[in-house]
Every structure is written in C-alpha cells, then in structure tokens.
C-alpha atoms as a PDB file:
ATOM      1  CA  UNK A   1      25.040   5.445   3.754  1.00  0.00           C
ATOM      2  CA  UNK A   2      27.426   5.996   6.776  1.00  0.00           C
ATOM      3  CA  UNK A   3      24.690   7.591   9.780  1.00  0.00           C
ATOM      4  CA  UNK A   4      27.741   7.184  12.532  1.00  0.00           C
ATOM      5  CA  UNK A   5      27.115  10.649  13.777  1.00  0.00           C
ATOM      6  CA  UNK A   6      23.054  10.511  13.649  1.00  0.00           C
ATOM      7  CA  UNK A   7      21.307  10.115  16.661  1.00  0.00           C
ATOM      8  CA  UNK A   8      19.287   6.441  16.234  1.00  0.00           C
ATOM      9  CA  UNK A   9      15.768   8.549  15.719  1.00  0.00           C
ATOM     10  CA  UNK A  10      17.945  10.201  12.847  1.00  0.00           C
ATOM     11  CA  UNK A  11      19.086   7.409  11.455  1.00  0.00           C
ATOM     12  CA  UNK A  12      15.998   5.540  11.384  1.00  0.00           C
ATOM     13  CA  UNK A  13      13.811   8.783   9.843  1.00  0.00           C
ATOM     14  CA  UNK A  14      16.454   8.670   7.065  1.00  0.00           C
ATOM     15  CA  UNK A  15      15.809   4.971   6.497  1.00  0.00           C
ATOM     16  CA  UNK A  16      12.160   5.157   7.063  1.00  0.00           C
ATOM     17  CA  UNK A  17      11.071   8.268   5.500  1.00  0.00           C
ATOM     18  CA  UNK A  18      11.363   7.040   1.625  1.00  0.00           C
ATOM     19  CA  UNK A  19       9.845   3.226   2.291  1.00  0.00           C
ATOM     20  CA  UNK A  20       7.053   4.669   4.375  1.00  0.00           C
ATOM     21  CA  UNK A  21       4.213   4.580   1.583  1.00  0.00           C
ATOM     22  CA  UNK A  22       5.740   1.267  -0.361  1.00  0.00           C
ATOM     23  CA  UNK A  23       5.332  -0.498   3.512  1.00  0.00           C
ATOM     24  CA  UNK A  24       1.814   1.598   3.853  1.00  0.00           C
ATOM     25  CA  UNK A  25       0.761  -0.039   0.503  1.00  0.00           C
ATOM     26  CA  UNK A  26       1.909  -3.454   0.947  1.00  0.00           C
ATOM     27  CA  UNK A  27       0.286  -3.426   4.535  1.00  0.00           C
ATOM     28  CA  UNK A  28      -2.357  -2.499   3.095  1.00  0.00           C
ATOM     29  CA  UNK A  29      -2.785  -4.904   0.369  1.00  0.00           C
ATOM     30  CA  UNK A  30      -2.180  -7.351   3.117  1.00  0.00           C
ATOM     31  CA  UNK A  31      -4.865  -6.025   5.608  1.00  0.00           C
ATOM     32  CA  UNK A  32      -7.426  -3.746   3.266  1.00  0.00           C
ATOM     33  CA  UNK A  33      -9.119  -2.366   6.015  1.00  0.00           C
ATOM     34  CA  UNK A  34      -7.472   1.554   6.058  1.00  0.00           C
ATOM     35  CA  UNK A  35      -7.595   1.360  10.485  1.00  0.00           C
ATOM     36  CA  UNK A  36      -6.001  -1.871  10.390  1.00  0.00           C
ATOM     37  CA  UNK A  37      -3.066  -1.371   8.152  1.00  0.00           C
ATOM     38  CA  UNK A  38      -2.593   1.742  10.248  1.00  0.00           C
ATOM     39  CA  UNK A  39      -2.297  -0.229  13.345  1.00  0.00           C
ATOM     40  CA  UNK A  40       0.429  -2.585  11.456  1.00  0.00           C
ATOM     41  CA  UNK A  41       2.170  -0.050  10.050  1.00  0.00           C
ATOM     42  CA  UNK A  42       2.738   1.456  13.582  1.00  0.00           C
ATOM     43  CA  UNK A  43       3.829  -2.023  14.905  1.00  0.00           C
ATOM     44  CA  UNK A  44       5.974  -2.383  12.055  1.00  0.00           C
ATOM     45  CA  UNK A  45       7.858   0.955  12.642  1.00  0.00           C
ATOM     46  CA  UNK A  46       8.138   0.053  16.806  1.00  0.00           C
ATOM     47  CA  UNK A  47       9.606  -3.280  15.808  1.00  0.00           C
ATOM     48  CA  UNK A  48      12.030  -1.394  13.653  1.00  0.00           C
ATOM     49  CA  UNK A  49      12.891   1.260  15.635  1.00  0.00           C
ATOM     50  CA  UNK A  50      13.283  -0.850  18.283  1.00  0.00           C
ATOM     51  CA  UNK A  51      15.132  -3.483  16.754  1.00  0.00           C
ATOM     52  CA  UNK A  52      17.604  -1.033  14.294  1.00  0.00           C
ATOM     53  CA  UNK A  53      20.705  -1.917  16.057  1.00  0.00           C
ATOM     54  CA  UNK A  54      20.490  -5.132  14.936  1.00  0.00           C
ATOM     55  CA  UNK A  55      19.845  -4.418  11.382  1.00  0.00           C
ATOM     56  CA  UNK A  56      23.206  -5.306   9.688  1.00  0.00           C
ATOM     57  CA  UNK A  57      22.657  -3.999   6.087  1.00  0.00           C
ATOM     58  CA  UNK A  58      21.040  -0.864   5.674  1.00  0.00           C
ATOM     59  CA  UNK A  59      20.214  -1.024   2.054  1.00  0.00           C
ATOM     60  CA  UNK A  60      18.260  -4.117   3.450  1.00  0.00           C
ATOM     61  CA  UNK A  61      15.452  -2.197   5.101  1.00  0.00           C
ATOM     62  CA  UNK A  62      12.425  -2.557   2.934  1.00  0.00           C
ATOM     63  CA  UNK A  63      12.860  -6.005   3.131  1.00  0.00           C
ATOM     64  CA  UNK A  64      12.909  -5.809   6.770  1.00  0.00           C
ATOM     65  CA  UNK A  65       9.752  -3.740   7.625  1.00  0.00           C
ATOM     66  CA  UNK A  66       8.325  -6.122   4.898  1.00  0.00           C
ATOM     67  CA  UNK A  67       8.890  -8.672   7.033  1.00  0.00           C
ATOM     68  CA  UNK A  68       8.291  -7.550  10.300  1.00  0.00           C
ATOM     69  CA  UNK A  69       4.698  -6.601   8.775  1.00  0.00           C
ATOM     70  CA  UNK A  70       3.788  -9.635   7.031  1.00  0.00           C
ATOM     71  CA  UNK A  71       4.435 -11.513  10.605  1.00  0.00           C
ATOM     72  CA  UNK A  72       2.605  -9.330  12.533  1.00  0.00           C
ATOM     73  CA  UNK A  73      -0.329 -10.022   9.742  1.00  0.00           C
ATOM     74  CA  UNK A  74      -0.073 -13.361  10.055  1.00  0.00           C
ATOM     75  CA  UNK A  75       0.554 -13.537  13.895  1.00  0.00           C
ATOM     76  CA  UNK A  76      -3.352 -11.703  13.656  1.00  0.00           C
ATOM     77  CA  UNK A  77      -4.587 -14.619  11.446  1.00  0.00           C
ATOM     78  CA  UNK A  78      -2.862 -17.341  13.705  1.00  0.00           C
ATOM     79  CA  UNK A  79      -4.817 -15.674  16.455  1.00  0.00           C
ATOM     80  CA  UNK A  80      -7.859 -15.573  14.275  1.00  0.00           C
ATOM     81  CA  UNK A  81      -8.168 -12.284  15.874  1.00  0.00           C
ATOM     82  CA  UNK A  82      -7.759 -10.694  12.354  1.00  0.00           C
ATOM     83  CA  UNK A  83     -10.153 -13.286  10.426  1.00  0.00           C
ATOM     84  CA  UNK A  84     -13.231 -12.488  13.666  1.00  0.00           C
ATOM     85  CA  UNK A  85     -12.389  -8.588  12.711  1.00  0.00           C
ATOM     86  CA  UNK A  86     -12.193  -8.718   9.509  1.00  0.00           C
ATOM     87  CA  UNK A  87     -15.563 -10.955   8.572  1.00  0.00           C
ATOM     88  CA  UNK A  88     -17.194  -8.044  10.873  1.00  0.00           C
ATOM     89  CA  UNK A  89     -15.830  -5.052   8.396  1.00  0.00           C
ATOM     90  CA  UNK A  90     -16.575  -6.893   5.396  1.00  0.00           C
ATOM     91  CA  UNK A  91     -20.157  -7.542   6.176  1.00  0.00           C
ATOM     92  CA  UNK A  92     -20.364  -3.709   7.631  1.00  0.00           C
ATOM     93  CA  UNK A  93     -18.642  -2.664   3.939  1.00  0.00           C
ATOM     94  CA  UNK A  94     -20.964  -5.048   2.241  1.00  0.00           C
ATOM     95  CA  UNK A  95     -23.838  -3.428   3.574  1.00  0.00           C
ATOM     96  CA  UNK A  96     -22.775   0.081   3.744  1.00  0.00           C
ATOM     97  CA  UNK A  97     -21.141   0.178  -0.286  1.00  0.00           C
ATOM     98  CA  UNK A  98     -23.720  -2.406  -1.917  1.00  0.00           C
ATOM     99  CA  UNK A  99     -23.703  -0.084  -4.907  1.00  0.00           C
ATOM    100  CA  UNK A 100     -19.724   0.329  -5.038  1.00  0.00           C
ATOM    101  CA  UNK A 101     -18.373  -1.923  -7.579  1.00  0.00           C
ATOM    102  CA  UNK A 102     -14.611  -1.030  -6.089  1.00  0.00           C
ATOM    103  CA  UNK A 103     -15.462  -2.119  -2.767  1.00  0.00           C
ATOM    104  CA  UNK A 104     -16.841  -5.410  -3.809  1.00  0.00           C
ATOM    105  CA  UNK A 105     -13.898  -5.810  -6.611  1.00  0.00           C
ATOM    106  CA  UNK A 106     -11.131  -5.219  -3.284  1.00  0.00           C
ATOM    107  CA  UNK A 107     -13.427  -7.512  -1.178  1.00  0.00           C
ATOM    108  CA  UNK A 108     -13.175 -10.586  -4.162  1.00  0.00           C
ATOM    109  CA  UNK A 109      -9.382  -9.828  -4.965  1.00  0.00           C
ATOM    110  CA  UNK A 110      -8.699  -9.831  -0.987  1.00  0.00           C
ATOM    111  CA  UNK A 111     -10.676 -12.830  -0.447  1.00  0.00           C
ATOM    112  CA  UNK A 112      -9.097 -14.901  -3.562  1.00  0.00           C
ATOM    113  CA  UNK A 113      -4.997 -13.294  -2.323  1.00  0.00           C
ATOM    114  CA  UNK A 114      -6.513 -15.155   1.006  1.00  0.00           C
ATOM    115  CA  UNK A 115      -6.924 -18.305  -0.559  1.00  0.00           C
ATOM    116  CA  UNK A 116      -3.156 -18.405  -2.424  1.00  0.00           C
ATOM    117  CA  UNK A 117      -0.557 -19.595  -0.354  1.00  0.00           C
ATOM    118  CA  UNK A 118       1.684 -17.089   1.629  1.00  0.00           C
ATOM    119  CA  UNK A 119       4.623 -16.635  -0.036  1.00  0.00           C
ATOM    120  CA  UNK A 120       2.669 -16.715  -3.010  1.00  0.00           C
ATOM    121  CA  UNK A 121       0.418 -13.886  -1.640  1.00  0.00           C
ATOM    122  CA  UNK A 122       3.668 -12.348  -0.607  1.00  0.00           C
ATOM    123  CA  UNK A 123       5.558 -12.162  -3.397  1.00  0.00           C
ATOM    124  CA  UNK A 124       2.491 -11.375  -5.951  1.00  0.00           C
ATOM    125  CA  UNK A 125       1.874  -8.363  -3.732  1.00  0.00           C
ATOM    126  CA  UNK A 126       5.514  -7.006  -3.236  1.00  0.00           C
ATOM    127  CA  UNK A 127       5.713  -7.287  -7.077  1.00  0.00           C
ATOM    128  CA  UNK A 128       2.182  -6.422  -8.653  1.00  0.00           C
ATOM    129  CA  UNK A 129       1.467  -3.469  -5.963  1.00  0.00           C
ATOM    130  CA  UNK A 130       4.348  -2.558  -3.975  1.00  0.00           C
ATOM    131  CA  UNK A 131       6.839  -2.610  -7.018  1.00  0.00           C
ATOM    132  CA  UNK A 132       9.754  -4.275  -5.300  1.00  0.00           C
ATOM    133  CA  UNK A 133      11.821  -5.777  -8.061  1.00  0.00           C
ATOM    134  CA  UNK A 134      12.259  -9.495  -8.500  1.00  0.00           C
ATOM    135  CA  UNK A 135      15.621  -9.520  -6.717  1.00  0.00           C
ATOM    136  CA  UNK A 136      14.041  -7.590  -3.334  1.00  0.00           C
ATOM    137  CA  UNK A 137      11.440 -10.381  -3.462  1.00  0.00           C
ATOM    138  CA  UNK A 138      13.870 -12.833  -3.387  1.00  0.00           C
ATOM    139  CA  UNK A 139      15.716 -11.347  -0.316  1.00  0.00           C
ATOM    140  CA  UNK A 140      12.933 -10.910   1.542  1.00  0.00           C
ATOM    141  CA  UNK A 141      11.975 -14.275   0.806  1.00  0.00           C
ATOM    142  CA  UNK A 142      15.025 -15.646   0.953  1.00  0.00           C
ATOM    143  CA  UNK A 143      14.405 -17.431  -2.240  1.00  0.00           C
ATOM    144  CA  UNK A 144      16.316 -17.473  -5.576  1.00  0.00           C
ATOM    145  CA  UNK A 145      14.682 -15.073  -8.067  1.00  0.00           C
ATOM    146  CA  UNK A 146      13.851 -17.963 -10.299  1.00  0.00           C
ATOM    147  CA  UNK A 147      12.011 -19.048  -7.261  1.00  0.00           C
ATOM    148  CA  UNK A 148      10.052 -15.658  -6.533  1.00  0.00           C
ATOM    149  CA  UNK A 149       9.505 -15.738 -10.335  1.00  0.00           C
ATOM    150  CA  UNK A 150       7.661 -19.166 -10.155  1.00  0.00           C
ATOM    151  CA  UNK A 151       5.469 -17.870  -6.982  1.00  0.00           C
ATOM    152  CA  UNK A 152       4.624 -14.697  -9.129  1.00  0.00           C
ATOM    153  CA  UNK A 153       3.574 -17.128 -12.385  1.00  0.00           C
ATOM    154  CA  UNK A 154       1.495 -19.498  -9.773  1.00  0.00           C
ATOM    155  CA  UNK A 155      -0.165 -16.789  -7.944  1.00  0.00           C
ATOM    156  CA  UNK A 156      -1.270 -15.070 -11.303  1.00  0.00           C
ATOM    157  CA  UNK A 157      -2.339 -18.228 -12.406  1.00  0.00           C
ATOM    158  CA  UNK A 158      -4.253 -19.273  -8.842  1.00  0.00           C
ATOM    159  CA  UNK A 159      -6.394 -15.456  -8.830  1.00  0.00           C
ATOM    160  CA  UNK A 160      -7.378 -15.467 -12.078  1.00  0.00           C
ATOM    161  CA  UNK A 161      -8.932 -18.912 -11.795  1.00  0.00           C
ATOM    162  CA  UNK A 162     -10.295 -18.188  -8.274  1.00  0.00           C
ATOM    163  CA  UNK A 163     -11.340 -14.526  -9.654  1.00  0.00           C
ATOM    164  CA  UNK A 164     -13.013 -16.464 -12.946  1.00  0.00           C
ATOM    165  CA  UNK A 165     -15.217 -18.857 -11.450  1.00  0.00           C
ATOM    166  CA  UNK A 166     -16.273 -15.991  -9.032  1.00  0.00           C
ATOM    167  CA  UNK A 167     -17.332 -13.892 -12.167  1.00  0.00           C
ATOM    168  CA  UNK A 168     -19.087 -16.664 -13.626  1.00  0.00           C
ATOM    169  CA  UNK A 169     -20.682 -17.730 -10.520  1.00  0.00           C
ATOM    170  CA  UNK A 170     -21.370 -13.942 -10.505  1.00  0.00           C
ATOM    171  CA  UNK A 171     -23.083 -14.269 -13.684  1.00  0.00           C
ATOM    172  CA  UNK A 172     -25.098 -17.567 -13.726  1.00  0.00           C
ATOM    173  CA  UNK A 173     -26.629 -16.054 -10.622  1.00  0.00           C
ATOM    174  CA  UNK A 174     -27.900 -12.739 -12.184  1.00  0.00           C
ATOM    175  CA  UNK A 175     -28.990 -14.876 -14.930  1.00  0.00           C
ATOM    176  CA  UNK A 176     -30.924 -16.679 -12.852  1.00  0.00           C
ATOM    177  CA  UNK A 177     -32.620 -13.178 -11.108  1.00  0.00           C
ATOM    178  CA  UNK A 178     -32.972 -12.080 -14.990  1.00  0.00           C
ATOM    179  CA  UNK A 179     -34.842 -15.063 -15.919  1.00  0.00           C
ATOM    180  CA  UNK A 180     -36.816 -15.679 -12.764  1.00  0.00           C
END
C-alpha cells in the first residue's frame, strides 16, 4: 500500500483503523482489567505513531503494535506495578461478582496464562483469541512456525493441567462444605 502522498496521521489511521480491535483483544487478554488494557492500548498507539517512520514493512504492523503492547505489559510486571494493581482489582472483582461464574472463569484462565511462560502466553493468545495465523506468530516472535506451533501445543498442554487441578481442587473443597 503506497501512502507517499498521506499526511503521517493518514497513513497511520489507514494502518491502524482495521488492527484496532485484534490489538484491543489481545491487550486485553494480556491485561483483563477493561481500564487497563485501555491505558495500553493508548501507549501502544503513541509508540506507534510515534515511532511509524521507522516501521519498514507496512504489512508488518500487527505484529508491531503486538509487540510494542506485550512490552509495555511486561515492563508493568517488571515494575510489579501491574501485579500490586492487579491483586487489588481481582480481590475488588472477587468480592463484587462472587455469584458470576464468568468473572471467576477469566480470573482462573488469567491466573493459569500467568503461570505459562511468555512466549508461550504470547503465542497461545495471538492464536486462540486474537486469530493471528501461525505464520504472524512466528514474525512477531521471530520464531519458525514449527516453533510457534510447539509453544501453542505446550501452552495448551500447561492450562489445561493448571486449569484441571484447579477444578478438582475446586471440587474436593465443595465436597468437603457438602459433607461437613
């Protein structure tokens, strides 16, 4: 897409515009907390904007405000900024939605993605709820697909054991209220 006559605002609207709810949803798979992700997301697009000189391949773009979000996430978690905030909203959620199944099903899946390692978390995410295709991942990774595919297979594998033994810690402890 040749934007030589576009004003750089122009040019990065036209770039922007149709990634704006995959980055919104990856962000927010990242962050869960809807204020949060907002805050990221804006970061993301001032790093962008501000950096879109530099940006050498335009059809590489998703892959860039990927990245450029997942940093800023895990510049937040470095700071343990993020973790301080994010303990805070969970207990707040906790006792605010202790009848919402959904809430408590996001709060378990975010707490077992936590406990994968990154690029794991990354690619399982890009793929499973963003819908970036195997070869994206691997760009944005810069991985071989065969690589992204092996982080997809061990981050699978990784929740649904961390996600299992929470459901059947889930369950031994209501059997233990039931039979109290």
């Amino acid at each position: 897409m040749s934007n030589l006559n576009l004003s750089k605002q122009e040019r990065f609207m036209a770039l922007y515009q149709p990634q704006h709810a995959r980055l919104s949803r990856f962000v927010q798979t990242l962050v869960w907390d809807k204020e949060e992700a907002k805050d990221v997301v804006s970061e993301t697009i001032l790093i962008a904007f501000e950096q879109l000189d530099e940006l050498k391949d335009e059809a590489a773009f998703l892959s860039y405000l990927f990245s450029v979000a997942s940093n800023l996430v895990n510049k937040k978690i470095r700071r343990k900024k993020f973790w301080g905030w994010f303990d805070g909203i969970a207990a707040e959620n906790r006792a605010d939605n202790s009848n919402s199944e959904h809430t408590l099903m996001q709060h378990e899946l975010n707490r077992a993605l936590n406990k994968i390692p990154q690029k794991q978390r990354e690619a399982i995410v890009c793929y499973e709820i963003s819908g970036l295709s195997m070869e994206e991942i691997a760009k944005l990774q810069n991985l071989s697909v065969a690589g992204v595919k092996t982080n997809i297979h061990r981050a699978r594998k990784t929740l649904s054991q961390l996600l299992e033994n929470k459901e059947e810690k889930h369950l031994t402890q209501m059997k233990g209220v039931w039979y109290e």
